[in-house]
C-alpha atoms as a PDB file:
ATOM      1  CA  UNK A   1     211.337 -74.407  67.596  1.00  0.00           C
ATOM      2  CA  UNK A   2     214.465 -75.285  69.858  1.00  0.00           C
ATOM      3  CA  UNK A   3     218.193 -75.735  68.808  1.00  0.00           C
ATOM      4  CA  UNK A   4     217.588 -79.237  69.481  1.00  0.00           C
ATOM      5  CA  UNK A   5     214.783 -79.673  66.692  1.00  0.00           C
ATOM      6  CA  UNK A   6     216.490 -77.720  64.355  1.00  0.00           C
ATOM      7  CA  UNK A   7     219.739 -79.235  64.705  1.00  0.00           C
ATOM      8  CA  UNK A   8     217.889 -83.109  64.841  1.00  0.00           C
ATOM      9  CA  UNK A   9     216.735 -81.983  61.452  1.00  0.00           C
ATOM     10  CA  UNK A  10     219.703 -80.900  60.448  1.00  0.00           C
ATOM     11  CA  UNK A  11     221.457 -84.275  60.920  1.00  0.00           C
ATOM     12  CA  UNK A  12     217.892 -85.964  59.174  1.00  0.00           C
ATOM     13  CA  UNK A  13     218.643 -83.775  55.994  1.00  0.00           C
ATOM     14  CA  UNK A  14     222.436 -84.885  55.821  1.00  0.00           C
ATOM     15  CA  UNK A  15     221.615 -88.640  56.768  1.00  0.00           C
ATOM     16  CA  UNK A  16     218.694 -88.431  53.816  1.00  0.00           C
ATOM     17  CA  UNK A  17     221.523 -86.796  51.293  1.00  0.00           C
ATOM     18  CA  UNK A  18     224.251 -89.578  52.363  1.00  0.00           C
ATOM     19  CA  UNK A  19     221.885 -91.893  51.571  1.00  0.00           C
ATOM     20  CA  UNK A  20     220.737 -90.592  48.248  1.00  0.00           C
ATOM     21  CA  UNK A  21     224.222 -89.451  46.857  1.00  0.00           C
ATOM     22  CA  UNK A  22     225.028 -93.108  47.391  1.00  0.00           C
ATOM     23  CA  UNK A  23     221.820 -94.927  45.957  1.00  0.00           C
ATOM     24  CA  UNK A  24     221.801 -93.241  42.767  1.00  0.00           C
ATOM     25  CA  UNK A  25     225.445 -93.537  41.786  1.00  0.00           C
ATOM     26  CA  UNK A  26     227.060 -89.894  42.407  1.00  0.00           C
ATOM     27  CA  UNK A  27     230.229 -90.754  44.035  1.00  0.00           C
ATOM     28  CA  UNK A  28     231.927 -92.970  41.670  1.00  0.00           C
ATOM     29  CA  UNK A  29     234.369 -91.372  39.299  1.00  0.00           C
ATOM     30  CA  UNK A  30     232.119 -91.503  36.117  1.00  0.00           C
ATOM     31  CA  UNK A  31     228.566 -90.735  36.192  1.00  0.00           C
ATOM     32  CA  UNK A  32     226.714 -94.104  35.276  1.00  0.00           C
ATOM     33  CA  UNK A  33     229.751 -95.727  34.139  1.00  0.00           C
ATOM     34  CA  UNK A  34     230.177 -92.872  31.920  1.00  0.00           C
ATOM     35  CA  UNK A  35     233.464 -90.890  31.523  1.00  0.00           C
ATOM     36  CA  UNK A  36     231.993 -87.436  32.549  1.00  0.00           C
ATOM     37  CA  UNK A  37     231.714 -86.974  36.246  1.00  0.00           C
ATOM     38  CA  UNK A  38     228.507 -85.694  38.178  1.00  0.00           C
ATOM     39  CA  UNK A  39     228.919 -81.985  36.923  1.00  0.00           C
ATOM     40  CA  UNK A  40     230.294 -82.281  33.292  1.00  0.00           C
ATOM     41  CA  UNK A  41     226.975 -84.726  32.965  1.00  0.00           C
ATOM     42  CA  UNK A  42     225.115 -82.423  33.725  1.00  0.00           C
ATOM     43  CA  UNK A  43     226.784 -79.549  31.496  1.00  0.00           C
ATOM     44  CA  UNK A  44     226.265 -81.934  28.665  1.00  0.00           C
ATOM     45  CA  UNK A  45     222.275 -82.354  29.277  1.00  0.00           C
ATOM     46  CA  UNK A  46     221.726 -78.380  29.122  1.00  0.00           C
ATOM     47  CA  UNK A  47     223.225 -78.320  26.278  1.00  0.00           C
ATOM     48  CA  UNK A  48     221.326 -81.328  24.745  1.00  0.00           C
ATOM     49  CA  UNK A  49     217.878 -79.294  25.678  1.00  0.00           C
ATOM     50  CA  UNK A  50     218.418 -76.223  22.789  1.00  0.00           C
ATOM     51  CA  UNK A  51     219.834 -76.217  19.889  1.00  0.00           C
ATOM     52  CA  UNK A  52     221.943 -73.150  20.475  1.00  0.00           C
ATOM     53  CA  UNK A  53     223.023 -71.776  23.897  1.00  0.00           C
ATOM     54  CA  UNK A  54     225.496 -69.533  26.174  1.00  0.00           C
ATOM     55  CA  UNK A  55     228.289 -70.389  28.749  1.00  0.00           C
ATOM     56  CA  UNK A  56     226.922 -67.603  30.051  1.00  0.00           C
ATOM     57  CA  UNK A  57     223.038 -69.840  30.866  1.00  0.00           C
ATOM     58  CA  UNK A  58     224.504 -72.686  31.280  1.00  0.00           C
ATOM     59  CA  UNK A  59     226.623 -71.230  34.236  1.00  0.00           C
ATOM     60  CA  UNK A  60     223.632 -69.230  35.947  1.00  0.00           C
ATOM     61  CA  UNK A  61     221.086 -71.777  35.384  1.00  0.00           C
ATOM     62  CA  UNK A  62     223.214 -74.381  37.198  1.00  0.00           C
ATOM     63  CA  UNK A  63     224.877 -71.915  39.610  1.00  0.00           C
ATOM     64  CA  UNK A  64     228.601 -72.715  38.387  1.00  0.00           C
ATOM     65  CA  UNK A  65     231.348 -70.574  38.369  1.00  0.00           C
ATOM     66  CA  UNK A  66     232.696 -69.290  34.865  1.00  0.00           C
ATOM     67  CA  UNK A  67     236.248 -69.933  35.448  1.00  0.00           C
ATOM     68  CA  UNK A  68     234.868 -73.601  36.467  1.00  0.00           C
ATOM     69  CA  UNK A  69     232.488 -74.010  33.508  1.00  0.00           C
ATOM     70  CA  UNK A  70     235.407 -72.820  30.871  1.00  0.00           C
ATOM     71  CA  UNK A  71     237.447 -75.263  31.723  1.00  0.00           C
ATOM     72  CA  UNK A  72     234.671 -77.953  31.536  1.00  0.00           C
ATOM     73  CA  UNK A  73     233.953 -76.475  27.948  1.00  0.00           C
ATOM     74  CA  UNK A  74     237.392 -76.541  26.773  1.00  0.00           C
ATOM     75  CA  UNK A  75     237.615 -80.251  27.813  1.00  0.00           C
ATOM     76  CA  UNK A  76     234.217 -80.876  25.650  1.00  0.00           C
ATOM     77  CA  UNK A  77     235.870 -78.797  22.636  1.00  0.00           C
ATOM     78  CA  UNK A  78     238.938 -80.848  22.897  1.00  0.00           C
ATOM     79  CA  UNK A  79     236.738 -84.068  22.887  1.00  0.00           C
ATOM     80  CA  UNK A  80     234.961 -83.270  19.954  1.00  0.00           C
ATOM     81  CA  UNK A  81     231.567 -83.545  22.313  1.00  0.00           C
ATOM     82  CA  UNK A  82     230.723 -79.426  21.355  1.00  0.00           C
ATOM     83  CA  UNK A  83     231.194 -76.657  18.524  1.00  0.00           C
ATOM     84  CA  UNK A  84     231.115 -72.712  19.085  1.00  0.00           C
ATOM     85  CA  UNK A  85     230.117 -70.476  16.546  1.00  0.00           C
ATOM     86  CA  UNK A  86     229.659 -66.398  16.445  1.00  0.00           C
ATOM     87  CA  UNK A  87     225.877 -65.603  16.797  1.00  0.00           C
ATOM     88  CA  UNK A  88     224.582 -63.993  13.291  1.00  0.00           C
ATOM     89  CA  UNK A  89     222.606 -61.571  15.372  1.00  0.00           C
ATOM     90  CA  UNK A  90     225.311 -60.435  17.783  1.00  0.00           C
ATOM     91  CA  UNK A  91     229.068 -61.094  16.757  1.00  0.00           C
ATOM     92  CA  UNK A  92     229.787 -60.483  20.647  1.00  0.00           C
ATOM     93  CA  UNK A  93     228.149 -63.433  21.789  1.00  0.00           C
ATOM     94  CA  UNK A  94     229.228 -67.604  21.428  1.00  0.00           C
ATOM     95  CA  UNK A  95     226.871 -70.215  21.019  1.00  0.00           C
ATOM     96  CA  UNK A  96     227.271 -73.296  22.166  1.00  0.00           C
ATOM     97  CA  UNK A  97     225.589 -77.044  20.689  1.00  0.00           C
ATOM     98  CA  UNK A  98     226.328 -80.460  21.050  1.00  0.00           C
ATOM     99  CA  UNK A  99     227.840 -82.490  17.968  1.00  0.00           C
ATOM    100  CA  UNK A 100     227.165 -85.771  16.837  1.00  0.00           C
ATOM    101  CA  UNK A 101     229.634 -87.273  19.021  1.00  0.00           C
ATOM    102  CA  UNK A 102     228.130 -84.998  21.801  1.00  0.00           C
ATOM    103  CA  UNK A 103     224.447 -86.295  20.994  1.00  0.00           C
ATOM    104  CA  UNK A 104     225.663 -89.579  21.648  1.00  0.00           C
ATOM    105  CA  UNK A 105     227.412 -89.079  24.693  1.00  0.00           C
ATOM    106  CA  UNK A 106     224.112 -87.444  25.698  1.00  0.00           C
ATOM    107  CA  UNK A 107     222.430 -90.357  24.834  1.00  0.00           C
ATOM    108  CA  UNK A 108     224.359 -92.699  26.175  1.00  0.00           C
ATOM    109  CA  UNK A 109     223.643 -90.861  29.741  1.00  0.00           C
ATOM    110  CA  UNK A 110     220.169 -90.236  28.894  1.00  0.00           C
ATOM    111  CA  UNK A 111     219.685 -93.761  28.450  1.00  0.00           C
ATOM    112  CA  UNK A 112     221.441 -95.300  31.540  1.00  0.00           C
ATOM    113  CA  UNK A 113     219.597 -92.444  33.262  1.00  0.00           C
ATOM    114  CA  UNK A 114     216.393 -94.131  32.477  1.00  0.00           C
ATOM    115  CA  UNK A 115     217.048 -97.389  33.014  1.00  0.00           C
ATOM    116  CA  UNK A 116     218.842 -96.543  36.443  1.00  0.00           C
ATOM    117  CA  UNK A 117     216.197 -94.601  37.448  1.00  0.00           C
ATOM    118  CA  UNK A 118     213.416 -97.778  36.363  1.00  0.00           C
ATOM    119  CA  UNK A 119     215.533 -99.952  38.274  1.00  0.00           C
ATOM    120  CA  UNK A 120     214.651 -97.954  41.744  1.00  0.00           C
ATOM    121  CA  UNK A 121     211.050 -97.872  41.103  1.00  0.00           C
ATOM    122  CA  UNK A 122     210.354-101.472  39.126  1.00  0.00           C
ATOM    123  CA  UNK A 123     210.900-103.479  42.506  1.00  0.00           C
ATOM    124  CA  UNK A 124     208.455-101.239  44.556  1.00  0.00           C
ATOM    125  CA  UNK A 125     204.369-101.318  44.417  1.00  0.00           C
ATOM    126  CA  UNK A 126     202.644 -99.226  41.902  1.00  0.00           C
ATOM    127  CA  UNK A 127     201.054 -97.227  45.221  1.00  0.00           C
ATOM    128  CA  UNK A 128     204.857 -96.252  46.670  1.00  0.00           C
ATOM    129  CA  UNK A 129     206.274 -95.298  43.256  1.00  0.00           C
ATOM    130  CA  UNK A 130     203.531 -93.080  42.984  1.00  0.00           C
ATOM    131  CA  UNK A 131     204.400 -92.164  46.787  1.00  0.00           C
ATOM    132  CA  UNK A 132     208.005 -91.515  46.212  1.00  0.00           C
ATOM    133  CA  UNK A 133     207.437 -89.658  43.067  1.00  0.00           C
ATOM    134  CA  UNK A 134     204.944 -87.047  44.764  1.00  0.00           C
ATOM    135  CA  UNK A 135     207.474 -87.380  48.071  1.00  0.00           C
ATOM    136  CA  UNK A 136     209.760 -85.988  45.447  1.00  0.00           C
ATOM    137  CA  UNK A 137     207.685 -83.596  44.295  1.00  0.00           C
ATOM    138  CA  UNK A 138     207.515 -81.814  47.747  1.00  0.00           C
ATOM    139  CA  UNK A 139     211.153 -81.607  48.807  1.00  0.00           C
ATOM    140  CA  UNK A 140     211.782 -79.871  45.404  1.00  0.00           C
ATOM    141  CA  UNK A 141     208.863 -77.601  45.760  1.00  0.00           C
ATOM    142  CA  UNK A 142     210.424 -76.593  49.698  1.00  0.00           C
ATOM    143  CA  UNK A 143     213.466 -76.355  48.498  1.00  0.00           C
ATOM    144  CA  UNK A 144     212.762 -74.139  46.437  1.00  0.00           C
ATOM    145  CA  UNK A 145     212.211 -75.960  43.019  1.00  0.00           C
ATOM    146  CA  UNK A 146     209.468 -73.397  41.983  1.00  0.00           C
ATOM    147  CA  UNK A 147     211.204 -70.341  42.240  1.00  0.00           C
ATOM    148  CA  UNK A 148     214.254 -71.434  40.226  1.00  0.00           C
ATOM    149  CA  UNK A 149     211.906 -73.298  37.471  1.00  0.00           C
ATOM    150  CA  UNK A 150     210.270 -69.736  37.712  1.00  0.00           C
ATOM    151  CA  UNK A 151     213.895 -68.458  37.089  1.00  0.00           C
ATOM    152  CA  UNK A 152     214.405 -70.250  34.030  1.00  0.00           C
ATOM    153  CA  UNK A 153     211.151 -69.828  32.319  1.00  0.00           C
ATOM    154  CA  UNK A 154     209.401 -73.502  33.450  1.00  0.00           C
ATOM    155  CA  UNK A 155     206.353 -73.860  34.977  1.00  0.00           C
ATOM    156  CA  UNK A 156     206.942 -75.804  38.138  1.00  0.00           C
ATOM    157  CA  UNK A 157     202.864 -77.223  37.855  1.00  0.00           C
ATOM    158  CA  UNK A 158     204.041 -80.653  35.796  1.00  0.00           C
ATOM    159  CA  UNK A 159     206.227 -83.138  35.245  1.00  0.00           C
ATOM    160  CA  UNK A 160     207.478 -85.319  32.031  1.00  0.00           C
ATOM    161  CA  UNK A 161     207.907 -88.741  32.488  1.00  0.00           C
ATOM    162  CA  UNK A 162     208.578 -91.737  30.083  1.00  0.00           C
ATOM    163  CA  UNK A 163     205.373 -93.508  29.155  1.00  0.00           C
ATOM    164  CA  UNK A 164     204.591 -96.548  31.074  1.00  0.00           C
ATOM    165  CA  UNK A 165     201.957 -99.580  30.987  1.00  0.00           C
ATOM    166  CA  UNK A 166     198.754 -98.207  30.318  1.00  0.00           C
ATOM    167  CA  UNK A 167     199.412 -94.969  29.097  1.00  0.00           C
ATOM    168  CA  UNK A 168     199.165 -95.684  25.339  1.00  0.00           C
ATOM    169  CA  UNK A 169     195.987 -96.797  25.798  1.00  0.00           C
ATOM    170  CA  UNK A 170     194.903 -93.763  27.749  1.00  0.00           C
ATOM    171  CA  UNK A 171     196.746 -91.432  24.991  1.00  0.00           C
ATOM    172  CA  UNK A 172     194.107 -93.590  22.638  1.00  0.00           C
ATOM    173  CA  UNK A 173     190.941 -92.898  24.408  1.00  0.00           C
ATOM    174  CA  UNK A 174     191.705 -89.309  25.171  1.00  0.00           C
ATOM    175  CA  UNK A 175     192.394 -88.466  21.526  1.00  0.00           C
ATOM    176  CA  UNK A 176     189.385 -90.361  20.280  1.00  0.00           C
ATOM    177  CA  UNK A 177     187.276 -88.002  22.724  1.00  0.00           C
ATOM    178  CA  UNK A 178     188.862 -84.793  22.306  1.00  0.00           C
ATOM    179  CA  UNK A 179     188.928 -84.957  18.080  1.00  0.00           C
ATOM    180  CA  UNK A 180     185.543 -85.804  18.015  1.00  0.00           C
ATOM    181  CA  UNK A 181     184.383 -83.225  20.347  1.00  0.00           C
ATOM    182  CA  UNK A 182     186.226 -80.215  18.986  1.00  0.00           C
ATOM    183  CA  UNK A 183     187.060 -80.947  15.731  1.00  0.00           C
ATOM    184  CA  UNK A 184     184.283 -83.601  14.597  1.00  0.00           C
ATOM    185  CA  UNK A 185     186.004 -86.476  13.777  1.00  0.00           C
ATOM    186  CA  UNK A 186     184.316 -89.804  13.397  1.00  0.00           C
ATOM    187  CA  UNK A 187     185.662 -93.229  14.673  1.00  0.00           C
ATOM    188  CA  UNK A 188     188.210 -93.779  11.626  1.00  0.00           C
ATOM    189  CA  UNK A 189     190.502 -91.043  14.013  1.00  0.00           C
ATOM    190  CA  UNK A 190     190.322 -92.920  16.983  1.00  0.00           C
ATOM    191  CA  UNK A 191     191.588 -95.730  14.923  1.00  0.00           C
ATOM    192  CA  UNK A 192     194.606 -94.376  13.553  1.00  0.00           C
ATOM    193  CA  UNK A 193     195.611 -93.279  16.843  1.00  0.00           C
ATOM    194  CA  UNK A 194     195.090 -97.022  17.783  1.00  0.00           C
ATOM    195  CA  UNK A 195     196.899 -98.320  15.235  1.00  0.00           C
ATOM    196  CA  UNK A 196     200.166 -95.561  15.784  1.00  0.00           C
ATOM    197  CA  UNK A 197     199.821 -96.569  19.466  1.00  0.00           C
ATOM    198  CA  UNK A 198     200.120-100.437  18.789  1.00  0.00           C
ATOM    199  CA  UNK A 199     202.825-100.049  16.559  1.00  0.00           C
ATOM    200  CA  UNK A 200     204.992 -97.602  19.094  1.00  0.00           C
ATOM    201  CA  UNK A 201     204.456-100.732  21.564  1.00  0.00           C
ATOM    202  CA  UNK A 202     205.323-103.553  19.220  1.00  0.00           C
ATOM    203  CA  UNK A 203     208.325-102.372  17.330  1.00  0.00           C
ATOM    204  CA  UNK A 204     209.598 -99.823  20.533  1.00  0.00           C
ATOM    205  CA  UNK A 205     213.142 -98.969  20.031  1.00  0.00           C
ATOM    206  CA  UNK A 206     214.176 -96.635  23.294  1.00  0.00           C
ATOM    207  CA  UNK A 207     217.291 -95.318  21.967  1.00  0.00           C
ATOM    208  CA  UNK A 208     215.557 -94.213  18.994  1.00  0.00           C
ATOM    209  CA  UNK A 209     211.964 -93.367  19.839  1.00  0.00           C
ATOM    210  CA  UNK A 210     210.184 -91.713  23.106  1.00  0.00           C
ATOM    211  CA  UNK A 211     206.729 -91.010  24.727  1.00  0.00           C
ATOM    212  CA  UNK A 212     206.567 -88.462  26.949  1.00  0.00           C
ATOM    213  CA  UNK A 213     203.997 -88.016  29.301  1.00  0.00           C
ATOM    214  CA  UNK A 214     203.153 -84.585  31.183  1.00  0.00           C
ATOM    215  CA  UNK A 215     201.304 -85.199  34.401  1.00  0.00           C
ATOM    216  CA  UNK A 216     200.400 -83.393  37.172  1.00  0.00           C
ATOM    217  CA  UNK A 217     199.282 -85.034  40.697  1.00  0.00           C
ATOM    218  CA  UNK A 218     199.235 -88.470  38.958  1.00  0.00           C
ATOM    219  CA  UNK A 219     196.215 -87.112  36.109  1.00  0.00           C
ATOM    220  CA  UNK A 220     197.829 -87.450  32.382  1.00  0.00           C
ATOM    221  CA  UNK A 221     197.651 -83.769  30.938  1.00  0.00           C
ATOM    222  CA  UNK A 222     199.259 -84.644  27.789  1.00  0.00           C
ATOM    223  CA  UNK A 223     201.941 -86.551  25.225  1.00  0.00           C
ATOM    224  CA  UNK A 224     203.547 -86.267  22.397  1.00  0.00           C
ATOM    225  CA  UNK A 225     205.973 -89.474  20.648  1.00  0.00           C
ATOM    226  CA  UNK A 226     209.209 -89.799  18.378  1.00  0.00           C
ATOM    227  CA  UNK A 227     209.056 -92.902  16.411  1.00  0.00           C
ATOM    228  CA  UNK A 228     211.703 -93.388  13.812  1.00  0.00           C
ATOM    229  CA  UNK A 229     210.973 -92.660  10.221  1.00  0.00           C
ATOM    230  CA  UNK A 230     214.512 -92.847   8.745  1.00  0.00           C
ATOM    231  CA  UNK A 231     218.015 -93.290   9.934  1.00  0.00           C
ATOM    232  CA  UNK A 232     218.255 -89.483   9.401  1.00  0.00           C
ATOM    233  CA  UNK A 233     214.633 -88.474  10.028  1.00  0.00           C
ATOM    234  CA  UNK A 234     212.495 -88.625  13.362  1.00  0.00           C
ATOM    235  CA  UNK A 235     208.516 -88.129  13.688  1.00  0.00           C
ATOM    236  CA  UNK A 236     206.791 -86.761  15.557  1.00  0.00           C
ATOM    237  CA  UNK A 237     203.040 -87.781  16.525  1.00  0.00           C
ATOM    238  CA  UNK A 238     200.369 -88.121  18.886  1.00  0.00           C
ATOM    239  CA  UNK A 239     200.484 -84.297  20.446  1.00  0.00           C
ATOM    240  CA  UNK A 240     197.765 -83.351  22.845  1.00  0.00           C
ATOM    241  CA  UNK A 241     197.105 -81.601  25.896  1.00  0.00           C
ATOM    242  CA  UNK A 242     194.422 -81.361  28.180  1.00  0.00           C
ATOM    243  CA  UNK A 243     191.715 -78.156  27.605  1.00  0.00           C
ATOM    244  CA  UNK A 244     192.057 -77.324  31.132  1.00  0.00           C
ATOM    245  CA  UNK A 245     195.966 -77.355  31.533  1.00  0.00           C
ATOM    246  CA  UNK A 246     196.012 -74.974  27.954  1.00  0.00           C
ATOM    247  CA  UNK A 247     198.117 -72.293  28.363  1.00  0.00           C
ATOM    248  CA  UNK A 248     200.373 -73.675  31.345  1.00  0.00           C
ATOM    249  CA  UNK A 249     203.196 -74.299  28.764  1.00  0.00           C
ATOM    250  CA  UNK A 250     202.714 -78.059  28.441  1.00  0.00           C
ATOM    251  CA  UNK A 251     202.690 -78.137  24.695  1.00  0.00           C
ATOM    252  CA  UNK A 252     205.544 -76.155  24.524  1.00  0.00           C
ATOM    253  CA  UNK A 253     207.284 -78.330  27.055  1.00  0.00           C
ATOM    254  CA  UNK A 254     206.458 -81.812  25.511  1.00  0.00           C
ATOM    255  CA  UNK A 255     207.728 -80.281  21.911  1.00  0.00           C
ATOM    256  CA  UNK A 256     210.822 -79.325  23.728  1.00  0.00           C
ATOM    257  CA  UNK A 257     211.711 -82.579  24.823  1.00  0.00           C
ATOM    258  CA  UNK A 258     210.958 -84.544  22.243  1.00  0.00           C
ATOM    259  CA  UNK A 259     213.073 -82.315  19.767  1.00  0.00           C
ATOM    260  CA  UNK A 260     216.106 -82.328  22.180  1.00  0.00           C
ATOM    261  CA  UNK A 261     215.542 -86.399  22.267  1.00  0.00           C
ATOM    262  CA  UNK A 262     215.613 -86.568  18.803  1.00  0.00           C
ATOM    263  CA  UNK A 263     218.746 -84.700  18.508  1.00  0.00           C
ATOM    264  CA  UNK A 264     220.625 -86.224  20.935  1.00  0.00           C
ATOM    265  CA  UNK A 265     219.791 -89.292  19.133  1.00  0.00           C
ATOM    266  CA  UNK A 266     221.540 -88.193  15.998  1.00  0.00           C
ATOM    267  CA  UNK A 267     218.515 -87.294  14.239  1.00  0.00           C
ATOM    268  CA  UNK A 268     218.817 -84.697  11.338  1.00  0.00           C
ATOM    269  CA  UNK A 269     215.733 -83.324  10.438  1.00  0.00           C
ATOM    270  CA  UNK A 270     211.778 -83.776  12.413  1.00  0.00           C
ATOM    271  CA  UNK A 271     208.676 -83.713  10.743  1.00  0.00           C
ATOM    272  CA  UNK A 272     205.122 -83.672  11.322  1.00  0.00           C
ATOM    273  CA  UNK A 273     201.914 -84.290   9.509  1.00  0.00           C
ATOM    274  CA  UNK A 274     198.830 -82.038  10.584  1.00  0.00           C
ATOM    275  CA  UNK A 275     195.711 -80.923   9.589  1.00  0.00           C
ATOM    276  CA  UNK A 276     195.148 -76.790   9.150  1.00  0.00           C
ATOM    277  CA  UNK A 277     192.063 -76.743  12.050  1.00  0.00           C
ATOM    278  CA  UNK A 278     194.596 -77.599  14.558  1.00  0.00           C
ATOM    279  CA  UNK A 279     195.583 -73.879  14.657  1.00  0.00           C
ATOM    280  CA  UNK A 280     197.277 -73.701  17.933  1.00  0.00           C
ATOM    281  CA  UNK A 281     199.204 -76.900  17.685  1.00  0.00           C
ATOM    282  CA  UNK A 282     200.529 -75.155  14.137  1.00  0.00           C
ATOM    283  CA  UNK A 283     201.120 -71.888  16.086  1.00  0.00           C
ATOM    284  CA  UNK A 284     203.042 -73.828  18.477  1.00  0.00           C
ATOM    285  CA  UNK A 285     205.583 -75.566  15.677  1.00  0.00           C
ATOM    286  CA  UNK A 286     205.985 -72.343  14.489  1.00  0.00           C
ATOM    287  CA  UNK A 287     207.579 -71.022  17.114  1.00  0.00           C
ATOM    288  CA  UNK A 288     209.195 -74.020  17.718  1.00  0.00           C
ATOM    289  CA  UNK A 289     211.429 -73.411  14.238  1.00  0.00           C
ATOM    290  CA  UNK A 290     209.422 -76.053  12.227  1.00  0.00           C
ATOM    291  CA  UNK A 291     208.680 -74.711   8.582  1.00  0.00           C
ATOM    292  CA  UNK A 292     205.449 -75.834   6.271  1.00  0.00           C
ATOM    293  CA  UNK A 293     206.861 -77.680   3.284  1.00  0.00           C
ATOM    294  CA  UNK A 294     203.391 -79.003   1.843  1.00  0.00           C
ATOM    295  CA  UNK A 295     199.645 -79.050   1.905  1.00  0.00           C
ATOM    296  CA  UNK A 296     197.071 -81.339   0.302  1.00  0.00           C
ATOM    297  CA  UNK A 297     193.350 -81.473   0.609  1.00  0.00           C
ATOM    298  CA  UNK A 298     191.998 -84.973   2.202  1.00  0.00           C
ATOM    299  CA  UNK A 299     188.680 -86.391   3.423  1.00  0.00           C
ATOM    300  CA  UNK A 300     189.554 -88.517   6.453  1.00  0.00           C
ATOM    301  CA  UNK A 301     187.890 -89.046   9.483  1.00  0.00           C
ATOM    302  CA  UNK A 302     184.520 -87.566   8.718  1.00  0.00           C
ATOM    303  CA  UNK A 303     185.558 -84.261   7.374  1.00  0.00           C
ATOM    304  CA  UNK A 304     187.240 -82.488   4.291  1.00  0.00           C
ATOM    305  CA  UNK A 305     190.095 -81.321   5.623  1.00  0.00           C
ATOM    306  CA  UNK A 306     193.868 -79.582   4.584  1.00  0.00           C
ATOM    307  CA  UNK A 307     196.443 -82.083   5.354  1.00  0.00           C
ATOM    308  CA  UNK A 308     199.911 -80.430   6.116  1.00  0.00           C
ATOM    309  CA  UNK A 309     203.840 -81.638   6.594  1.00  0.00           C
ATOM    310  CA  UNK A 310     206.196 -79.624   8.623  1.00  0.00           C
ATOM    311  CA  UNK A 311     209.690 -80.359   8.623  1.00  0.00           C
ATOM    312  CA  UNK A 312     212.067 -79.197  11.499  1.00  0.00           C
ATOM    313  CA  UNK A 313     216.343 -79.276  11.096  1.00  0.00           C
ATOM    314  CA  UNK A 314     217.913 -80.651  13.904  1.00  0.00           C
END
């Protein structure tokens, strides 16, 4: 490679990030007509994706310096946006979390996020959004998007993306198939899922509910939906994941963001209904801090079965 290449890619790189900076709203004071500029934004979205978390994480996983971040923080505490409290297990350490005014700041951004974001790709073809999404794909991957997902304990293999036309009905056939093949359930399954799915359309609230899709190479590998139950209480339905993309973290990942959407919507608690044969989804809420607060035996959908409720504070 000459100087001459190198340095004509050089100026294509700078020309592409000129461009971008100024397409998707960057350089104005406020972050989509928010108050917080570009990097306080983006403070306030790590800390919308745990519950509990570290100045310390927050500064490596964005690459910030402390000195920077602190100041940042002390703005947020001022604002009412965060709390700190002493970690039971270590008095040494500070946790960080969002408040309710934070939550809605977060989804306030969140929001305009989305519907920014919609607004670049409704005017183009189905076949380029799906070609700017995967071009996407590829300058994070060279950049080196792998290695720091890697860094923070994400699998680089997916994405999550906000449902879109079709996919409910997708979500519908796949669960029909995979119930009846694993677990034995008859057609009465197939059209409950139906019936959730139709509703979620009909009565779709985005500041309040979500369906997020994990795909990989434009196949769906999975969902999972919040759909309001209560002022104070979000639900969470329609989990699944692919057999053949088990174990890549998926499941995991979907639950994430669906519990950090519900909280930054200024829900209090989550829960769940389940049945006891779905042992690794169960496994999975576990770990995810969600505790069993009833059972009752059912026969639904073919089968006798142990219907279960899990409840998660938010």
């Amino acid at each position: 490679m000459t100087d001459a290449a190198f340095e004509k890619r050089v100026a294509a790189l700078r020309r592409f990030n000129r461009f971008y900076t100024q397409k998707i709203g960057v350089l104005g004071e406020g972050l989509l007509q928010s108050p917080f500029p570009l990097t306080e934004a983006r403070v306030i979205y790590e800390l919308a994706q745990v519950k509990d978390t570290s100045a310390s994480r927050i500064a490596r996983d964005l690459g910030l310096d402390a000195g920077y971040l602190s100041r940042i923080l002390r703005r947020f505490e001022r604002g009412g946006l965060i709390r700190r409290r002493v970690a039971a297990e270590d008095r040494r350490r500070t946790l960080l979390s969002l408040t309710t005014k934070g939550r809605r700041a977060f989804a306030a951004l969140d929001r305009r996020s989305r519907e920014e974001n919609a607004g670049l790709l409704r005017p183009l073809p189905e076949a380029s959004q799906k070609e700017l999404a995967e071009a996407m794909e590829r300058i994070e991957r060279l950049l080196g998007g792998d290695q720091a997902a890697s860094r923070q304990g994400r699998r680089p293999s997916f994405i999550l993306r906000p449902h879109r036309a079709g996919d409910i009905g997708w979500v519908v056939h796949r669960h029909g198939v995979l119930y009846q093949r694993e677990y034995g359930f008859d057609a009465t399954f197939e059209a409950l899922v139906a019936e959730i799915g139709a509703g979620f359309l009909r009565r779709f609230d985005p500041a309040r509910e979500c369906c997020w899709i994990a795909e990989s190479d434009g196949r769906i590998l999975g969902s999972a939906f919040v759909v309001r139950q209560s002022r104070r209480v979000a639900k969470l339905r329609l989990v699944y994941v692919e057999p053949e993309a088990r174990g890549l973290g998926i499941g995991r990942a979907l639950l994430d963001a669906c519990i950090a959407f519900a909280r930054a919507a200024g829900y209090r608690t989550m829960t769940l209904w389940t049945n006891d044969v779905l042992t690794a989804a169960r496994q999975l809420y576990e770990r995810a801090g969600f505790r069993l607060v009833a059972r009752e035996r059912h026969h639904s959908f073919g089968q006798d079965l142990m219907g279960e409720n899990w409840d998660l504070d938010l």
